[in-house]
C-alpha atoms as a PDB file:
ATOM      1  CA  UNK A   1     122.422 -99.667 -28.842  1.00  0.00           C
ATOM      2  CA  UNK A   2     125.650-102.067 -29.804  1.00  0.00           C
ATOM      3  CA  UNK A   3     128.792-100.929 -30.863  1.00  0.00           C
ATOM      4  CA  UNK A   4     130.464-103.923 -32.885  1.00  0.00           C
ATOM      5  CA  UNK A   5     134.176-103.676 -34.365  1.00  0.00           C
ATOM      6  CA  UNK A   6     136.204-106.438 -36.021  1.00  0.00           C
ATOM      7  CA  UNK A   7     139.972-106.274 -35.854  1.00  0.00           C
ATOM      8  CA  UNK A   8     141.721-108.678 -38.143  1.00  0.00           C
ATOM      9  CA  UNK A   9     145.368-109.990 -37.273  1.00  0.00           C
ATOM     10  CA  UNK A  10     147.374-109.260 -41.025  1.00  0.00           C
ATOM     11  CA  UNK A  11     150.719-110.282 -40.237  1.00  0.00           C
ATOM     12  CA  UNK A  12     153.351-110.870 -37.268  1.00  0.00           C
ATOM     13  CA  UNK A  13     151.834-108.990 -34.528  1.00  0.00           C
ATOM     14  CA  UNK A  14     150.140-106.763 -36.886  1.00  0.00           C
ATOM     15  CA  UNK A  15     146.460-106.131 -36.378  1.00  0.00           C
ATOM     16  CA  UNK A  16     143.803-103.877 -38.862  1.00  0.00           C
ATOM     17  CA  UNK A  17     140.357-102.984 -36.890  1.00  0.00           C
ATOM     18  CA  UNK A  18     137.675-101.446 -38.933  1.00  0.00           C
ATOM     19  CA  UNK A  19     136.353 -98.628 -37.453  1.00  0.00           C
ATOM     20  CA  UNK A  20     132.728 -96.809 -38.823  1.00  0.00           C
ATOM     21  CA  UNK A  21     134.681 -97.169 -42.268  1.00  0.00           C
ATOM     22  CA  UNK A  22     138.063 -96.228 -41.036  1.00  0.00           C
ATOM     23  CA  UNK A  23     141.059 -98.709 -40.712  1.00  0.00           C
ATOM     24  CA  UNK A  24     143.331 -98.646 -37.849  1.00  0.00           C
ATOM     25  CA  UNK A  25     146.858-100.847 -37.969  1.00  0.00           C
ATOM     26  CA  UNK A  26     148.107-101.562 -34.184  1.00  0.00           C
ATOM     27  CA  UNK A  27     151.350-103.161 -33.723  1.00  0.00           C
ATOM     28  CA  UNK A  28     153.766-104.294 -31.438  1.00  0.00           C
ATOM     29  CA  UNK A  29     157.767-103.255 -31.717  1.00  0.00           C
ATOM     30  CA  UNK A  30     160.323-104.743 -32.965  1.00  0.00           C
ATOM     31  CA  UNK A  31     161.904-106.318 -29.977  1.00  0.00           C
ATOM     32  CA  UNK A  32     158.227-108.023 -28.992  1.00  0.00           C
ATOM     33  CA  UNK A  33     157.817-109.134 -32.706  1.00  0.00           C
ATOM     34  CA  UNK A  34     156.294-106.695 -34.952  1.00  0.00           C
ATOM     35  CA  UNK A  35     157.145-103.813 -37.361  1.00  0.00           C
ATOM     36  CA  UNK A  36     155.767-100.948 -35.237  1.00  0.00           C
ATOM     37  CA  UNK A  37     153.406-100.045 -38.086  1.00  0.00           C
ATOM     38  CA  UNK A  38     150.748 -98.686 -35.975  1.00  0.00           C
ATOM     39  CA  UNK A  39     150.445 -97.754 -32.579  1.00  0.00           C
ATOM     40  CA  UNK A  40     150.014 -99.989 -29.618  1.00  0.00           C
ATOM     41  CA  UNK A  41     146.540-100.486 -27.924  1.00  0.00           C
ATOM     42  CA  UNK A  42     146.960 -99.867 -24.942  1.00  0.00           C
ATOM     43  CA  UNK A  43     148.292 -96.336 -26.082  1.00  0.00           C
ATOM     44  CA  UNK A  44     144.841 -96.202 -27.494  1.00  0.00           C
ATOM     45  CA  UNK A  45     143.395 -96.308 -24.755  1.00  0.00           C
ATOM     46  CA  UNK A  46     144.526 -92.552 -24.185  1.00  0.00           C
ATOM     47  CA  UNK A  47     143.943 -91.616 -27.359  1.00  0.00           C
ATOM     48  CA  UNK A  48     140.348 -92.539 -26.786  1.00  0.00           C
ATOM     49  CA  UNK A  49     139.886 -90.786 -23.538  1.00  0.00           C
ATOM     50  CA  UNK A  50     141.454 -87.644 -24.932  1.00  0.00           C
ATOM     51  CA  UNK A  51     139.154 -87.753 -27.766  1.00  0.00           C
ATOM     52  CA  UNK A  52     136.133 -88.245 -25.824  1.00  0.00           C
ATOM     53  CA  UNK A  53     136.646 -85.487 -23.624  1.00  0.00           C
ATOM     54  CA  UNK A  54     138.105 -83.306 -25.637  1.00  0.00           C
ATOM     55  CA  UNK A  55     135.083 -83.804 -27.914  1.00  0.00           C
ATOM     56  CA  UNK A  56     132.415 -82.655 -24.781  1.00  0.00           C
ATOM     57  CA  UNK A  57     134.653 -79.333 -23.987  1.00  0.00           C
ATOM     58  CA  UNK A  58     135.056 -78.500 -27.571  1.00  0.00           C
ATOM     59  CA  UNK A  59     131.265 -78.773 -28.006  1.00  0.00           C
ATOM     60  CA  UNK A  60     130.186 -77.081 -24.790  1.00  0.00           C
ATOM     61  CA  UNK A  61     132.714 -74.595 -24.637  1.00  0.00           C
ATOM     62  CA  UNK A  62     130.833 -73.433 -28.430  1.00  0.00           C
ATOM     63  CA  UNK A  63     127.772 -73.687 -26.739  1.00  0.00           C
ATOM     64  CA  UNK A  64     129.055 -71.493 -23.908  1.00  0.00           C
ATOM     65  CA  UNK A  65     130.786 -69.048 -26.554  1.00  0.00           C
ATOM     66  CA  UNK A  66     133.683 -69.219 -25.988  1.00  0.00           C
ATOM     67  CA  UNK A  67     136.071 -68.433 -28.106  1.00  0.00           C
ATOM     68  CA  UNK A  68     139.923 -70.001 -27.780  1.00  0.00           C
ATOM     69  CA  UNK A  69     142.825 -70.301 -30.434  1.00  0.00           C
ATOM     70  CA  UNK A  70     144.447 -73.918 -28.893  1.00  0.00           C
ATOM     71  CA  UNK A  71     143.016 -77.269 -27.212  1.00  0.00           C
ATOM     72  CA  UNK A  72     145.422 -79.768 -26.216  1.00  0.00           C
ATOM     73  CA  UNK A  73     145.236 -82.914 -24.152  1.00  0.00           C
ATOM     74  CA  UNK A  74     148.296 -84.522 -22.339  1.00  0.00           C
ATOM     75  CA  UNK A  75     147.440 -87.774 -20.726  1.00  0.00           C
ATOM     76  CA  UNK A  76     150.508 -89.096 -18.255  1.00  0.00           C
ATOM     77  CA  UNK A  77     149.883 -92.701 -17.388  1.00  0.00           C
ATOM     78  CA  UNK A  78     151.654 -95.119 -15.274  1.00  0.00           C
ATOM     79  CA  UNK A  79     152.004 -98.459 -15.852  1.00  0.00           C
ATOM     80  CA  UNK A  80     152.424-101.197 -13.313  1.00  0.00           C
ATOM     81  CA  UNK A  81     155.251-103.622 -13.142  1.00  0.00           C
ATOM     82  CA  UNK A  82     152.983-106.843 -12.848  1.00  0.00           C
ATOM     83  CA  UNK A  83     151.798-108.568 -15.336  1.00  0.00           C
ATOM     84  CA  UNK A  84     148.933-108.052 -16.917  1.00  0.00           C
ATOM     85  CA  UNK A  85     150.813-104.650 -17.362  1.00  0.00           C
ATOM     86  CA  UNK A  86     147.761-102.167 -17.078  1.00  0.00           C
ATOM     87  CA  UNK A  87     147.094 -98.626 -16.261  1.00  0.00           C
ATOM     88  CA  UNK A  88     146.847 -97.865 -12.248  1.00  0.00           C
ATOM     89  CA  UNK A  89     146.939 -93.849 -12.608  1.00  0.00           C
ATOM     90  CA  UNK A  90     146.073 -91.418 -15.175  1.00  0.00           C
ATOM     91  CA  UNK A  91     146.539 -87.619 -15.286  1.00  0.00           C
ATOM     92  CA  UNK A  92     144.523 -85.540 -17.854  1.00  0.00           C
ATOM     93  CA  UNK A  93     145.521 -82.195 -18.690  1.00  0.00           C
ATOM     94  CA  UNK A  94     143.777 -79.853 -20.355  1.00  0.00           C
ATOM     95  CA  UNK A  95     145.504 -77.153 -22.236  1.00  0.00           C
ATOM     96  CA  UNK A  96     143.934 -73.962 -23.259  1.00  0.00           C
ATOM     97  CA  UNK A  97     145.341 -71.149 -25.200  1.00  0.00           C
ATOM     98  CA  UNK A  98     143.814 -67.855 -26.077  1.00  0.00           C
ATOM     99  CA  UNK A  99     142.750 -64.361 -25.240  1.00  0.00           C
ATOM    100  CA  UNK A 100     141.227 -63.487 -21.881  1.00  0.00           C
ATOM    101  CA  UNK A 101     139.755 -66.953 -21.082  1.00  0.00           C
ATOM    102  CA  UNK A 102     136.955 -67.397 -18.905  1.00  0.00           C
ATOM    103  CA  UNK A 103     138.156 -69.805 -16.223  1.00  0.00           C
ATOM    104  CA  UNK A 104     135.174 -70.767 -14.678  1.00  0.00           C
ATOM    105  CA  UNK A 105     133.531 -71.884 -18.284  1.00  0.00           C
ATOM    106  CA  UNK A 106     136.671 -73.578 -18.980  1.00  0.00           C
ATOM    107  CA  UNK A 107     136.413 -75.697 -15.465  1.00  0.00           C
ATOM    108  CA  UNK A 108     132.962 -76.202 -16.009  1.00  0.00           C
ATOM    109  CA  UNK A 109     133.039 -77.909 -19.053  1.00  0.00           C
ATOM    110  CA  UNK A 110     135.852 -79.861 -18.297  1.00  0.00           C
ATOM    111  CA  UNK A 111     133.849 -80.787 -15.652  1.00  0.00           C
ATOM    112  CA  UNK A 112     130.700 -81.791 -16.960  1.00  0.00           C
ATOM    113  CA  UNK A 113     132.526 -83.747 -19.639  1.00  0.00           C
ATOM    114  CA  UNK A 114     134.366 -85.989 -16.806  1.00  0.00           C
ATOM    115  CA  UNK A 115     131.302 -86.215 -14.738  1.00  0.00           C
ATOM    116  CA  UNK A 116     128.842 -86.458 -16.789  1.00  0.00           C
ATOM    117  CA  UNK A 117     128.856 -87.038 -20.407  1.00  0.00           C
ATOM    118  CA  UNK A 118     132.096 -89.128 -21.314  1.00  0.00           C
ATOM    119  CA  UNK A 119     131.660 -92.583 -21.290  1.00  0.00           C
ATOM    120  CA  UNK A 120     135.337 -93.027 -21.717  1.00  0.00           C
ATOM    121  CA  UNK A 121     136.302 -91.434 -18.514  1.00  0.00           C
ATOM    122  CA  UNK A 122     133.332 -93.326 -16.750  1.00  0.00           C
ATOM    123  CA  UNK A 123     134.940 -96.600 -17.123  1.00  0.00           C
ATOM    124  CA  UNK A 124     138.712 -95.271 -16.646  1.00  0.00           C
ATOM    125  CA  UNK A 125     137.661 -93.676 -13.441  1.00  0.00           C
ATOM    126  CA  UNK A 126     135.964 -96.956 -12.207  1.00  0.00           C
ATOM    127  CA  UNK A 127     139.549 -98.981 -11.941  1.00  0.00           C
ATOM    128  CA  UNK A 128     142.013 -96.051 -12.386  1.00  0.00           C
ATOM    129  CA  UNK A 129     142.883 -93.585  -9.919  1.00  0.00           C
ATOM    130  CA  UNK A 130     142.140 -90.363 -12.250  1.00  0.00           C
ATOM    131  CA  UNK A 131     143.601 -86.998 -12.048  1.00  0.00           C
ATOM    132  CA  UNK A 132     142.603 -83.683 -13.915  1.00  0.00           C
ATOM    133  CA  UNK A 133     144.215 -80.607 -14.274  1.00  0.00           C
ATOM    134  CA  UNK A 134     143.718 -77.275 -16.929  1.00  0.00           C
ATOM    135  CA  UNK A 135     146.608 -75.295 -17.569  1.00  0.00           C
ATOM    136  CA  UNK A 136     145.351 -71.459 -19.632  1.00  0.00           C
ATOM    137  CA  UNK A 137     148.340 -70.199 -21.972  1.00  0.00           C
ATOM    138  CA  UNK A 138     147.288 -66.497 -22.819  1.00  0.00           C
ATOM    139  CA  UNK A 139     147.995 -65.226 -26.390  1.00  0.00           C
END
């Protein structure tokens, strides 16, 4: 299987990528040259991760049936100083809110999904010192 994506530069330091049919605008600000019509990519880079993950526990934790009212994902990253500026440490944290939670289903799946079945977090983890934590608000 190949993914393939083609991101076309539109204007300043304005860029469009075409994504399974959906357009995304990335930009720089406006003290580095652009408009800030879009978000930057390297924020992307968390919004992917919390997407893929949170796509694996959403799915398993239906399998598992279990019911919950709230999913949120906070990713804290730190940047380095050096140039190339890149991620050195990520923190993922998983926020559940609802009714009597089952804990241990809730760890699993987070689990399984950093482990196992996100290819997101598979790379990340490979050249980024990764952190996870769940945090259960009860309704």
């Amino acid at each position: 299987m190949k993914h393939t994506l083609r991101t076309s530069w539109t204007q300043e330091m304005t860029f469009e990528a075409d994504s399974n049919g959906h357009s995304l605008i990335m930009d720089a600000p406006e003290e580095a040259g652009g408009k800030n019509r879009g978000p930057r990519p390297k924020h992307l880079m968390l919004a992917a991760l919390a997407g893929c993950t949170g796509m694996d526990v959403v799915g398993m934790l239906k399998k598992m049936r279990v019911d919950f009212s709230g999913f949120d994902i906070l990713i804290e990253a730190e940047v380095t100083e050096e140039v190339p500026k890149h991620y050195n440490k990520m923190k993922v944290i998983y926020e559940f809110t609802g009714k009597d939670l089952p804990e241990d289903k809730l760890k699993k799946a987070v689990e399984l999904s950093k482990e196992k079945y996100c290819g997101v977090s598979y790379i990340y983890k490979q050249v980024i010192d990764m952190e996870y934590d769940i945090r259960i608000k009860e309704e």
